[in-house]
C-alpha atoms as a PDB file:
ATOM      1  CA  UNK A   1       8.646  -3.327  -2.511  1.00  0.00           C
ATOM      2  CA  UNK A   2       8.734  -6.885  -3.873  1.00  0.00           C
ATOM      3  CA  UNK A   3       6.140  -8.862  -5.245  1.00  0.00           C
ATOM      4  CA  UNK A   4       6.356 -12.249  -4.129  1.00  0.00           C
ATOM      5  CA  UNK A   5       2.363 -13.805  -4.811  1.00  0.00           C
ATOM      6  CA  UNK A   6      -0.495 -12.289  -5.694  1.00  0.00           C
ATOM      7  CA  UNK A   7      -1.945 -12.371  -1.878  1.00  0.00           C
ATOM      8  CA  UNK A   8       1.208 -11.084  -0.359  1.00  0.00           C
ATOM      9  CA  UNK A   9       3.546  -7.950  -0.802  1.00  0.00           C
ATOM     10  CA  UNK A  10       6.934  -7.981   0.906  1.00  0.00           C
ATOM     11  CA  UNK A  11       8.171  -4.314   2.023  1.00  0.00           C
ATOM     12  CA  UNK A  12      11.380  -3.885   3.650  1.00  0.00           C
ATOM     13  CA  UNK A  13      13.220  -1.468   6.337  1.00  0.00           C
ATOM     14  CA  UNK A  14      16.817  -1.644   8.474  1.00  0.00           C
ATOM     15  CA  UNK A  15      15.560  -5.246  10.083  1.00  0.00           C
ATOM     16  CA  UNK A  16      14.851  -6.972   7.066  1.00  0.00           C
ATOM     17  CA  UNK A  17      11.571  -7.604   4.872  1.00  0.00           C
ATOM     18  CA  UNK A  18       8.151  -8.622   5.766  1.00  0.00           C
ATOM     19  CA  UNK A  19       4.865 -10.256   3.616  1.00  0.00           C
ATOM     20  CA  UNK A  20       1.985  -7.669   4.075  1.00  0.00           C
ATOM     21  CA  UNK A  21      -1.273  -8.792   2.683  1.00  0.00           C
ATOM     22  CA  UNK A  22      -1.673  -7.172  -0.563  1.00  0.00           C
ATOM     23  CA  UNK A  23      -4.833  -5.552   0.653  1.00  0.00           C
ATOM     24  CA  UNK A  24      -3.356  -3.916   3.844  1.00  0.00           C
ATOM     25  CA  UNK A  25      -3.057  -0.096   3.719  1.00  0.00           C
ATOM     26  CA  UNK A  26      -0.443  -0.252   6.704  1.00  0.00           C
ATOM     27  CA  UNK A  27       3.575  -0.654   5.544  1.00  0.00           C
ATOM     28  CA  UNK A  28       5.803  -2.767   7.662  1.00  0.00           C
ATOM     29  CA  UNK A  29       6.487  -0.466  10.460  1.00  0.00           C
ATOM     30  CA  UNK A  30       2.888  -1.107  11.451  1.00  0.00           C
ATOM     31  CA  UNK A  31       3.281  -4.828  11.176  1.00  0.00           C
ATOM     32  CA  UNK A  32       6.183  -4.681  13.180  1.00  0.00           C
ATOM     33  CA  UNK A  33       4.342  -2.587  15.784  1.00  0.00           C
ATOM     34  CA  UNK A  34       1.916  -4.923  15.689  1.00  0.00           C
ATOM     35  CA  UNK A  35       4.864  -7.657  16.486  1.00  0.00           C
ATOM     36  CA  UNK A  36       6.612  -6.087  19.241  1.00  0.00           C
ATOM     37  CA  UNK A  37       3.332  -4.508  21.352  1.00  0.00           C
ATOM     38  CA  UNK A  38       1.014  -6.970  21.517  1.00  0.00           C
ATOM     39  CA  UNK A  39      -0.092  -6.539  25.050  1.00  0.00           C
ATOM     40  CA  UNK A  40      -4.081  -6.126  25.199  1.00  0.00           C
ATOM     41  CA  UNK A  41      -5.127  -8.176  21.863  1.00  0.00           C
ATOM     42  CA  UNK A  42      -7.490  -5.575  21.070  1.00  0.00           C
ATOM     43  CA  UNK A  43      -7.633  -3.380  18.578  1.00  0.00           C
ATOM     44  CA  UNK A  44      -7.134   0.609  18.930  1.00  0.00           C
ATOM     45  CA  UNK A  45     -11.468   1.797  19.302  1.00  0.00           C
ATOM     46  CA  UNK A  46     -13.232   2.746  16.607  1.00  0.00           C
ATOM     47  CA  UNK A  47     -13.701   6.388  18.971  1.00  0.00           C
ATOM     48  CA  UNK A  48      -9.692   6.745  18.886  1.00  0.00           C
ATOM     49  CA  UNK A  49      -9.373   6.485  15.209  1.00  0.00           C
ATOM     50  CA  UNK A  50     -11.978   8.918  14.721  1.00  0.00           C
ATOM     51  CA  UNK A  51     -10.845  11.195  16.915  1.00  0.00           C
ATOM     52  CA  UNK A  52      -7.236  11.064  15.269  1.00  0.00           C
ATOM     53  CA  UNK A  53      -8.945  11.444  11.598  1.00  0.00           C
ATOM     54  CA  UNK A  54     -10.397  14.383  12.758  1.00  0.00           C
ATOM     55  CA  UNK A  55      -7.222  16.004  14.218  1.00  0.00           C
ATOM     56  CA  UNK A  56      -5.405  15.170  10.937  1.00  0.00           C
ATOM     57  CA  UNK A  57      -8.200  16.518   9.110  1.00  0.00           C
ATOM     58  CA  UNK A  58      -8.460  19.742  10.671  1.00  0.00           C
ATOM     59  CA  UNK A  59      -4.481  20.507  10.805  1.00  0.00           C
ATOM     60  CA  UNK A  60      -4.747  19.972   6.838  1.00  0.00           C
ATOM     61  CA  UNK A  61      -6.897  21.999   6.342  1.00  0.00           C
ATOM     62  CA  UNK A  62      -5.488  24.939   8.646  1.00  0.00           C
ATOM     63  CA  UNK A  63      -2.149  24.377   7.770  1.00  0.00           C
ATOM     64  CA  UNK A  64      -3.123  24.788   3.746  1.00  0.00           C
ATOM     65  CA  UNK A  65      -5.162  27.855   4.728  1.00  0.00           C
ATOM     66  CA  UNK A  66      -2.061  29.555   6.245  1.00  0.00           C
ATOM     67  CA  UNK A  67      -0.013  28.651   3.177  1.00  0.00           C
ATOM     68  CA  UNK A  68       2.436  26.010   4.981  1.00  0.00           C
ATOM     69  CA  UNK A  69       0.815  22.806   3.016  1.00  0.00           C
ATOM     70  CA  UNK A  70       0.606  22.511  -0.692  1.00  0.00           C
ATOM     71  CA  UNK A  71      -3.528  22.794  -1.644  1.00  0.00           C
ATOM     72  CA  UNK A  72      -3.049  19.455  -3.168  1.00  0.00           C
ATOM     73  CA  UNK A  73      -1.318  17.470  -0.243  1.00  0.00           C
ATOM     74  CA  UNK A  74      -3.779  19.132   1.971  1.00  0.00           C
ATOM     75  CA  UNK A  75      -7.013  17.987   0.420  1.00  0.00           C
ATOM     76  CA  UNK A  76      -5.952  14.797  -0.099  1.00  0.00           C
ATOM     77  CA  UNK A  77      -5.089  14.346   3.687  1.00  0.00           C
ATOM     78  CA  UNK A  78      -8.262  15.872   4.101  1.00  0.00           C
ATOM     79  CA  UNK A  79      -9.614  13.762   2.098  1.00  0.00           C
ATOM     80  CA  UNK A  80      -8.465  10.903   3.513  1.00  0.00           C
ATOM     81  CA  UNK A  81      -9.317  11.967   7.440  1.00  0.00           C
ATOM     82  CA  UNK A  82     -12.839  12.050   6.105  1.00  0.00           C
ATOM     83  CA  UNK A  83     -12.844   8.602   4.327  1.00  0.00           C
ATOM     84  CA  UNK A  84     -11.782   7.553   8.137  1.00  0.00           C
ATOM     85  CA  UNK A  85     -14.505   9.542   9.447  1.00  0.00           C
ATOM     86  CA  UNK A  86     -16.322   7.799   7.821  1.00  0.00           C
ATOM     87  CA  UNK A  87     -15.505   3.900   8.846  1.00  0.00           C
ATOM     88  CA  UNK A  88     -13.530   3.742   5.433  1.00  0.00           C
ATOM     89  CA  UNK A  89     -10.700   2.106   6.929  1.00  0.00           C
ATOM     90  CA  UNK A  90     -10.517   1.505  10.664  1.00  0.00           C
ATOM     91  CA  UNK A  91     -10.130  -2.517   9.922  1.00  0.00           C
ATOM     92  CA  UNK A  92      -6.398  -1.455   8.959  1.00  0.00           C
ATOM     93  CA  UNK A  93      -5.449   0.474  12.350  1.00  0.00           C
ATOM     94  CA  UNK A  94      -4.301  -2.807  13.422  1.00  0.00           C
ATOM     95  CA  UNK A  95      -2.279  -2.070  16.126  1.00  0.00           C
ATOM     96  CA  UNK A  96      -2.524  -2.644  19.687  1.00  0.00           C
ATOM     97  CA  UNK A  97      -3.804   0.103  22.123  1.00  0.00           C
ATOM     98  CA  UNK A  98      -1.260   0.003  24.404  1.00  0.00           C
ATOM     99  CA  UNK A  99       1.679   0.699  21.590  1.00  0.00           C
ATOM    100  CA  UNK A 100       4.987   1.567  23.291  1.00  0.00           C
ATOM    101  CA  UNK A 101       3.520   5.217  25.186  1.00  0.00           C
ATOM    102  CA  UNK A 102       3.862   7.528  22.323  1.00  0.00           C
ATOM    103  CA  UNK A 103       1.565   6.557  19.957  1.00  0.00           C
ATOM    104  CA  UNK A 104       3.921   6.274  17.016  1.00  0.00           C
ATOM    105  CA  UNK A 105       3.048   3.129  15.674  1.00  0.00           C
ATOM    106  CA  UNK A 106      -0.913   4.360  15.527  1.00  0.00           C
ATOM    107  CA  UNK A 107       0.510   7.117  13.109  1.00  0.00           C
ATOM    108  CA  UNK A 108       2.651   5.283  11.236  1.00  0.00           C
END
């Protein structure tokens, strides 16, 4: 990841790079999502980000309970679900609703 301004961060993959805003939690896969699905011009609902926070959250938890997730990886994507949960974040799940079918890019 280059630096190229203090407003902008430029990440790059197998197409190239891209300027992020330095702010933006998403990576360039997301912005590229974002370029290649833009078929509503809304915004994923605040209900379907919650919903997927609290999925996340839950197989963290379980799957550190059972031993397959490190108790440190596991809290902190616990952690994180919650900070969703709790409208933390939902201004970066930029993409567009209708993403492609599998909802990749809403993960990513």
């Amino acid at each position: 990841m280059a630096m190229t301004n203090k407003n902008v961060r430029v990440e790059n993959d197998f197409l190239g790079g891209k300027e992020l805003p330095i702010e933006a939690y998403y990576g360039i896969q997301t912005l590229r999502a974002v370029e290649n699905f833009p078929i509503t011009g809304y915004k994923i609902h605040e209900s379907l980000i919650r919903a997927f926070a609290i999925v996340k959250k839950a197989a963290a938890l379980a799957n550190t309970d059972v031993g397959r997730l490190e108790l440190n990886k596991g809290g902190a994507i616990a952690e994180a679900a919650q900070e969703i949960l709790d409208g933390k974040w939902h201004d970066h799940f930029i993409v567009d609703p209708i993403q492609g079918g599998a909802g990749t890019s809403m993960n990513m």
